[in-house]
Protein backbone atom coordinates (compact mmCIF):
# COMPACT_ATOMS: atom_id res chain seq x y z
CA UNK A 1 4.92 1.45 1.34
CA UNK A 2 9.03 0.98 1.34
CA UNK A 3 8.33 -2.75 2.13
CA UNK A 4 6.12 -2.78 -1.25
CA UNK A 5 8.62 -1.13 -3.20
CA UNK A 6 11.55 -3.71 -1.20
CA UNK A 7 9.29 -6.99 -2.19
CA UNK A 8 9.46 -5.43 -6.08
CA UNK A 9 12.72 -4.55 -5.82
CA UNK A 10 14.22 -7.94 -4.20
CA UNK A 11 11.44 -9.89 -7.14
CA UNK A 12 13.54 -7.53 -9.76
CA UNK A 13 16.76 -9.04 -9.09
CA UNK A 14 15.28 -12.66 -8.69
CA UNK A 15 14.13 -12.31 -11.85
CA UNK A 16 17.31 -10.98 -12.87
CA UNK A 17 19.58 -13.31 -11.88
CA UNK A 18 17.19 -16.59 -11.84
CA UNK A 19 19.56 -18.91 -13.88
CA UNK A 20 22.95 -18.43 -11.12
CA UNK A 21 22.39 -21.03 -9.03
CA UNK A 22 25.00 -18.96 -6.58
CA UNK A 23 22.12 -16.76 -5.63
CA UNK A 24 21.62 -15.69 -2.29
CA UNK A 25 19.82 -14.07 0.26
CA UNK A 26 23.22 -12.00 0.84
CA UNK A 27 23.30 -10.49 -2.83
CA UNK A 28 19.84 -9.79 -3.30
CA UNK A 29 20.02 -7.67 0.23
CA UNK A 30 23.49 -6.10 -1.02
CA UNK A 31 21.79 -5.46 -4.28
CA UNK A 32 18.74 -3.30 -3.16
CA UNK A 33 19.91 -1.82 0.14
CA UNK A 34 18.82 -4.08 3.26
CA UNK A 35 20.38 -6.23 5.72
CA UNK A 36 19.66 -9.81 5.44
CA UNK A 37 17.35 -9.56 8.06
CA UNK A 38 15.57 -6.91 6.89
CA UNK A 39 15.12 -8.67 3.30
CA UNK A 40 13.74 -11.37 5.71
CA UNK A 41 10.99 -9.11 7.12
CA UNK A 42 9.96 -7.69 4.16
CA UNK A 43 9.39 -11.07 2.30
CA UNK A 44 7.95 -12.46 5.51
CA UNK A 45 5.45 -9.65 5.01
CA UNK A 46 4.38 -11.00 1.38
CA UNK A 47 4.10 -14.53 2.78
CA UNK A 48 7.94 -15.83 1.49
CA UNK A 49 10.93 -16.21 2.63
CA UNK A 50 14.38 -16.42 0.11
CA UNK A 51 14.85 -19.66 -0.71
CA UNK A 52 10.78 -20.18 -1.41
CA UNK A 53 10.85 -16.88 -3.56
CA UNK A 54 13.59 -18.67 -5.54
CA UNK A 55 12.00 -21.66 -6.22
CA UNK A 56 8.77 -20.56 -6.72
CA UNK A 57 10.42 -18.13 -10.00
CA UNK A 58 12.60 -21.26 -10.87
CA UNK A 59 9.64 -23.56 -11.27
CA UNK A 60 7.63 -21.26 -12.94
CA UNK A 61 10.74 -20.73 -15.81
CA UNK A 62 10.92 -24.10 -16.41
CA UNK A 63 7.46 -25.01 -16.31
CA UNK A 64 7.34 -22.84 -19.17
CA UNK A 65 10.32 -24.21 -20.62
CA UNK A 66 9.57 -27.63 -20.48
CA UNK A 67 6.05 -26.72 -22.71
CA UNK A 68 7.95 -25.10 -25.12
CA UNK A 69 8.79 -27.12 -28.38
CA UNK A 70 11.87 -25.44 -28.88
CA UNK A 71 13.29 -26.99 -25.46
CA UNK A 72 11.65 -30.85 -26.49
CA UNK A 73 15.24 -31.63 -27.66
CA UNK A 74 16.32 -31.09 -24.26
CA UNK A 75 16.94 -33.13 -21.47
CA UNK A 76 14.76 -32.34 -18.23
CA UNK A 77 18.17 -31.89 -16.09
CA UNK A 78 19.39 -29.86 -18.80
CA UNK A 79 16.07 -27.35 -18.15
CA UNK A 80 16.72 -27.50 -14.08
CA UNK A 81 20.56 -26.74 -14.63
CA UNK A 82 19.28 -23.66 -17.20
CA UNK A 83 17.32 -22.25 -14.31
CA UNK A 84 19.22 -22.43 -11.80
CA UNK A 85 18.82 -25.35 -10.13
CA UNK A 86 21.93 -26.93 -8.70
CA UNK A 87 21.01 -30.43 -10.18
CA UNK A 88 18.94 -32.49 -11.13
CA UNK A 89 17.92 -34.09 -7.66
CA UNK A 90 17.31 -30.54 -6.36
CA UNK A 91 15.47 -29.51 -9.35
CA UNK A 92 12.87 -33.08 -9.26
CA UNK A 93 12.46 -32.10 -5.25
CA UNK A 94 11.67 -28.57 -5.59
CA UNK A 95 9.80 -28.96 -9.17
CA UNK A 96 7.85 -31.79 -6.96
CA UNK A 97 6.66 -29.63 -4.09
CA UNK A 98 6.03 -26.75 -5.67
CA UNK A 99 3.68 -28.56 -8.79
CA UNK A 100 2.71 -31.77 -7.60
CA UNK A 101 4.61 -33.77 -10.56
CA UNK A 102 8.15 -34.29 -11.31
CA UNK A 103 9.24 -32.46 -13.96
CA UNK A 104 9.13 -35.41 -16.52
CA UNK A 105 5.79 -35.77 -15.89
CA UNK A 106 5.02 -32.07 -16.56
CA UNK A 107 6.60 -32.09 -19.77
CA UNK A 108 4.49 -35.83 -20.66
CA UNK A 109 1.50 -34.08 -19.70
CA UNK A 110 2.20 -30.70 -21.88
CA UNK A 111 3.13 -32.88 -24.64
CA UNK A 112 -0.11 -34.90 -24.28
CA UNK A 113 -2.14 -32.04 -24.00
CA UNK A 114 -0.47 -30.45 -27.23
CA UNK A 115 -1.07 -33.62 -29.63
C-alpha cells in the first residue's frame, strides 16, 4: 500500500514540475521522503523507472500541445523546450520512441485530421 501511495506521490511532483528540464531522480526522492533507491523500487514496481516516467508525462504534454490551435504559431522545438525537454534533438528522440513519429509529423497529422 505505501508503494501505491509513493508511485502517486513521486507522479504528483512529475506532474508538478514537468516543464524544468533540471528534474531528477534526486528531487523527486527528496521531495516525497525516499532514497533514490527506494524511488527506484517503487517505480520498478509500476513497470518505470525515472527517466521513462519523465518522458512518458513529457510526451504526453506536448502531444497535446502540439494539437492545440493555440500552440500552431509555435515552433515544434519551442513545444519540446516548454516541456521540458533539453532540446530539440532530445525532444525528436524521445517524442520518436515513445509515439512512433517525430513530433512534426504528429502535429501534420493532427492538423490533417482537424481540416
Amino acid at each position: 500500500q505505501a508503494a501505491g501511495a509513493h508511485f502517486a506521490a513521486a507522479e504528483r511532483y512529475v506532474r508538478q514540475w514537468l516543464r524544468d528540464p533540471t528534474m531528477s531522480a534526486r528531487r523527486i526522492a527528496d521531495a516525497i521522503g525516499l532514497s533514490e533507491r527506494q524511488l527506484s523500487r517503487v517505480l520498478a514496481e509500476h513497470g518505470t523507472s525515472v527517466p521513462r516516467l519523465i518522458a512518458r508525462r513529457r510526451v504526453e504534454m506536448a502531444s497535446r500541445m502540439l494539437r492545440m490551435p493555440s500552440y500552431a504559431e509555435q515552433t515544434v522545438e519551442a513545444i519540446g523546450l516548454r516541456c521540458g525537454f533539453s532540446s530539440a534533438a532530445q525532444f525528436s528522440r524521445v517524442f520518436r520512441e515513445q509515439s512512433g513519429m517525430s513530433p512534426s509529423e504528429a502535429r501534420r497529422y493532427a492538423l490533417a485530421a482537424r481540416a
